[in-house]
C-alpha atoms as a PDB file:
ATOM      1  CA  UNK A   1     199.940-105.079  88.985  1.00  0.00           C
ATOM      2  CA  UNK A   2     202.865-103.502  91.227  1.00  0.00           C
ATOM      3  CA  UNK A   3     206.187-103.681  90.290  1.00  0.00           C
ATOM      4  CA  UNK A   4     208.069-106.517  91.658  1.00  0.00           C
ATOM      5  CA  UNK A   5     211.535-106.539  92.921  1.00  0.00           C
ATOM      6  CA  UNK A   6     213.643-109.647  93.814  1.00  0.00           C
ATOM      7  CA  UNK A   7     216.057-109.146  97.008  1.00  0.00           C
ATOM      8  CA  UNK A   8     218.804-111.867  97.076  1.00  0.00           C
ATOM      9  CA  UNK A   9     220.140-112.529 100.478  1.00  0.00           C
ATOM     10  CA  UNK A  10     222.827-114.325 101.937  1.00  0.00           C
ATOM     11  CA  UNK A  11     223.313-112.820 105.458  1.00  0.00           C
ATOM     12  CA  UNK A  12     226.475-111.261 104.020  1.00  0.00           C
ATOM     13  CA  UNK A  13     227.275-107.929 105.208  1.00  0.00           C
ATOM     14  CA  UNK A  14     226.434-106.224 101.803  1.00  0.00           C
ATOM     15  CA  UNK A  15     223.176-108.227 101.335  1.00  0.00           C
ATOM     16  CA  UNK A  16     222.535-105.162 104.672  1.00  0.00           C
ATOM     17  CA  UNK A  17     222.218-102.983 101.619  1.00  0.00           C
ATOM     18  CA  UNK A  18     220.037-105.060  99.775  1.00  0.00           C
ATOM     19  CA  UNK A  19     217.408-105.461 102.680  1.00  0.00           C
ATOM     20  CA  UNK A  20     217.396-101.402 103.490  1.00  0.00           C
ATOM     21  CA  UNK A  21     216.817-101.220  99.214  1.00  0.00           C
ATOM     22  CA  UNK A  22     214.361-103.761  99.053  1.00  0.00           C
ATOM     23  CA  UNK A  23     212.632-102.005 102.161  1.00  0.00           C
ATOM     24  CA  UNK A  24     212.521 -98.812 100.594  1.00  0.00           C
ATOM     25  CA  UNK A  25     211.423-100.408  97.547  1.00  0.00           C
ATOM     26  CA  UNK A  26     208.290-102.182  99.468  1.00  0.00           C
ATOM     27  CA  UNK A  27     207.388 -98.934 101.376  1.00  0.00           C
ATOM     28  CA  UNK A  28     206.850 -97.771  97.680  1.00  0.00           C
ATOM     29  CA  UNK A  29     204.728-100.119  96.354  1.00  0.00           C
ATOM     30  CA  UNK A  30     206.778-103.206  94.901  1.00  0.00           C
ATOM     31  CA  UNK A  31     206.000-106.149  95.355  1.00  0.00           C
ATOM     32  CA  UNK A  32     209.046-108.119  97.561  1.00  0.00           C
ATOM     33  CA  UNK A  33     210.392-111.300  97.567  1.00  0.00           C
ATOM     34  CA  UNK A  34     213.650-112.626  99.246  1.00  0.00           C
ATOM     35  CA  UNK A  35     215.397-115.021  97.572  1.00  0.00           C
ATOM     36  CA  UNK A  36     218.088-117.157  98.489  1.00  0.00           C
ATOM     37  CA  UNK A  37     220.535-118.807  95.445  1.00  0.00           C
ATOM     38  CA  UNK A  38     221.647-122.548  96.663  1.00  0.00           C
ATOM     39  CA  UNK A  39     224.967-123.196  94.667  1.00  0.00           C
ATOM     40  CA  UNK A  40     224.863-126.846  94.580  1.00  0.00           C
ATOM     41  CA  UNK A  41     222.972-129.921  95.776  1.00  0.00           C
ATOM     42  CA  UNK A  42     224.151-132.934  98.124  1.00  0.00           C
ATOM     43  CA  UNK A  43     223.730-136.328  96.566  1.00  0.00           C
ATOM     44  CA  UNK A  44     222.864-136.816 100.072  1.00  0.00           C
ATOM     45  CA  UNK A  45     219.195-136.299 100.574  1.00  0.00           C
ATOM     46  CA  UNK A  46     219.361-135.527 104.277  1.00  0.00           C
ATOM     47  CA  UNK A  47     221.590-133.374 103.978  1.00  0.00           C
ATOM     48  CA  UNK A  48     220.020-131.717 101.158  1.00  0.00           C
ATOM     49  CA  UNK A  49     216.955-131.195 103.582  1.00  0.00           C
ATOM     50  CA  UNK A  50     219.452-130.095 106.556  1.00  0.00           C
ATOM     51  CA  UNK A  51     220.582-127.497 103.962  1.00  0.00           C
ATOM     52  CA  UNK A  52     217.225-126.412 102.842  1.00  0.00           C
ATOM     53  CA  UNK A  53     216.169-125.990 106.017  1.00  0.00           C
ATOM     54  CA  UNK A  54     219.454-123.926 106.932  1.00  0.00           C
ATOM     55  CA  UNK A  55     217.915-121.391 104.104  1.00  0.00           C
ATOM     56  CA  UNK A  56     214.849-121.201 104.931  1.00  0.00           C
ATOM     57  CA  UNK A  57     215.991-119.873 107.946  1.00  0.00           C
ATOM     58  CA  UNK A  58     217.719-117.442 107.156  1.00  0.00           C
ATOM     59  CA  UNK A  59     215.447-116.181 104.693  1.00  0.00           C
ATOM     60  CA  UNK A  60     212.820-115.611 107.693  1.00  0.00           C
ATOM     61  CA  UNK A  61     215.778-114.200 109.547  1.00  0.00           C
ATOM     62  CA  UNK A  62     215.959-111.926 106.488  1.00  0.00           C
ATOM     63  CA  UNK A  63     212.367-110.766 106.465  1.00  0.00           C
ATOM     64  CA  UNK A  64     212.373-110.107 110.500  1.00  0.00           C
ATOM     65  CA  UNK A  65     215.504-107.620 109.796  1.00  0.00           C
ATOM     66  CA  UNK A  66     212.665-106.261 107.013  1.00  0.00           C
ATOM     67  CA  UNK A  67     209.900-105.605 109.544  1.00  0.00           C
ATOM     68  CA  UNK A  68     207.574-105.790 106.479  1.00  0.00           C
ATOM     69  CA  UNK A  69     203.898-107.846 106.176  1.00  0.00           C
ATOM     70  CA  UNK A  70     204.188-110.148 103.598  1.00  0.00           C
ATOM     71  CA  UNK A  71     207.281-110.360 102.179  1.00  0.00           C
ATOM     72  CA  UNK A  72     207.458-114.083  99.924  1.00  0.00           C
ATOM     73  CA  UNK A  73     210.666-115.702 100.596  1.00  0.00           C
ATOM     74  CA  UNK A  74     211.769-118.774  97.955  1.00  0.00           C
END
Protein backbone atom coordinates (compact mmCIF):
# COMPACT_ATOMS: atom_id res chain seq x y z
CA UNK A 1 0.00 0.00 0.00
CA UNK A 2 1.51 3.63 -0.76
CA UNK A 3 1.81 6.04 1.70
CA UNK A 4 -1.00 8.39 1.96
CA UNK A 5 -0.86 12.03 2.59
CA UNK A 6 -3.84 14.34 3.42
CA UNK A 7 -3.58 18.02 1.79
CA UNK A 8 -5.99 20.46 3.57
CA UNK A 9 -7.02 23.33 1.44
CA UNK A 10 -8.73 26.41 1.83
CA UNK A 11 -7.73 28.57 -1.20
CA UNK A 12 -5.66 30.57 1.30
CA UNK A 13 -2.48 31.82 0.07
CA UNK A 14 -0.38 29.36 2.26
CA UNK A 15 -2.61 26.33 1.42
CA UNK A 16 -0.16 27.41 -2.29
CA UNK A 17 2.41 25.58 -0.23
CA UNK A 18 0.43 22.80 0.64
CA UNK A 19 -0.67 21.98 -3.05
CA UNK A 20 3.20 22.32 -4.48
CA UNK A 21 3.96 19.68 -1.15
CA UNK A 22 1.24 17.51 -1.76
CA UNK A 23 2.33 17.54 -5.57
CA UNK A 24 5.69 16.62 -4.86
CA UNK A 25 4.47 14.17 -2.51
CA UNK A 26 2.12 12.44 -5.37
CA UNK A 27 4.94 12.57 -8.02
CA UNK A 28 6.58 10.24 -5.34
CA UNK A 29 4.26 7.77 -4.83
CA UNK A 30 1.64 8.86 -2.03
CA UNK A 31 -1.40 8.45 -2.27
CA UNK A 32 -3.36 12.21 -2.30
CA UNK A 33 -6.35 13.42 -1.08
CA UNK A 34 -7.58 17.10 -0.67
CA UNK A 35 -9.51 17.80 2.04
CA UNK A 36 -11.48 20.62 2.96
CA UNK A 37 -12.40 21.23 7.05
CA UNK A 38 -16.15 22.85 7.23
CA UNK A 39 -16.15 24.74 10.68
CA UNK A 40 -19.74 24.65 11.36
CA UNK A 41 -23.13 23.65 9.97
CA UNK A 42 -26.33 25.88 9.08
CA UNK A 43 -29.48 24.78 10.82
CA UNK A 44 -30.57 25.79 7.49
CA UNK A 45 -30.51 22.86 5.17
CA UNK A 46 -30.28 24.84 1.95
CA UNK A 47 -27.90 26.60 2.91
CA UNK A 48 -26.00 23.81 4.25
CA UNK A 49 -26.16 22.36 0.59
CA UNK A 50 -25.27 25.99 -0.92
CA UNK A 51 -22.22 25.64 1.38
CA UNK A 52 -21.32 22.16 0.49
CA UNK A 53 -21.48 22.83 -2.81
CA UNK A 54 -19.26 26.11 -2.35
CA UNK A 55 -16.50 23.33 -1.15
CA UNK A 56 -16.74 21.08 -3.39
CA UNK A 57 -15.77 23.57 -5.64
CA UNK A 58 -13.09 24.64 -4.56
CA UNK A 59 -11.71 21.42 -3.80
CA UNK A 60 -11.86 20.64 -7.75
CA UNK A 61 -10.46 24.11 -8.13
CA UNK A 62 -7.74 22.71 -5.84
CA UNK A 63 -6.96 19.57 -7.79
CA UNK A 64 -6.91 21.59 -11.35
CA UNK A 65 -4.05 23.92 -9.66
CA UNK A 66 -2.58 20.05 -8.93
CA UNK A 67 -2.59 18.91 -12.56
CA UNK A 68 -2.55 15.37 -11.05
CA UNK A 69 -4.90 12.06 -12.22
CA UNK A 70 -6.74 11.05 -9.47
CA UNK A 71 -6.43 13.02 -6.70
CA UNK A 72 -9.74 12.09 -4.02
CA UNK A 73 -11.11 15.23 -2.73
CA UNK A 74 -13.62 14.90 0.61
Amino acid sequence: MPPRAIISYDETAGDHDALTLGRTLALAGASLTLAYVRHSIQSDRSRDQLEEQDAMALLERGAERLDLLGVETR
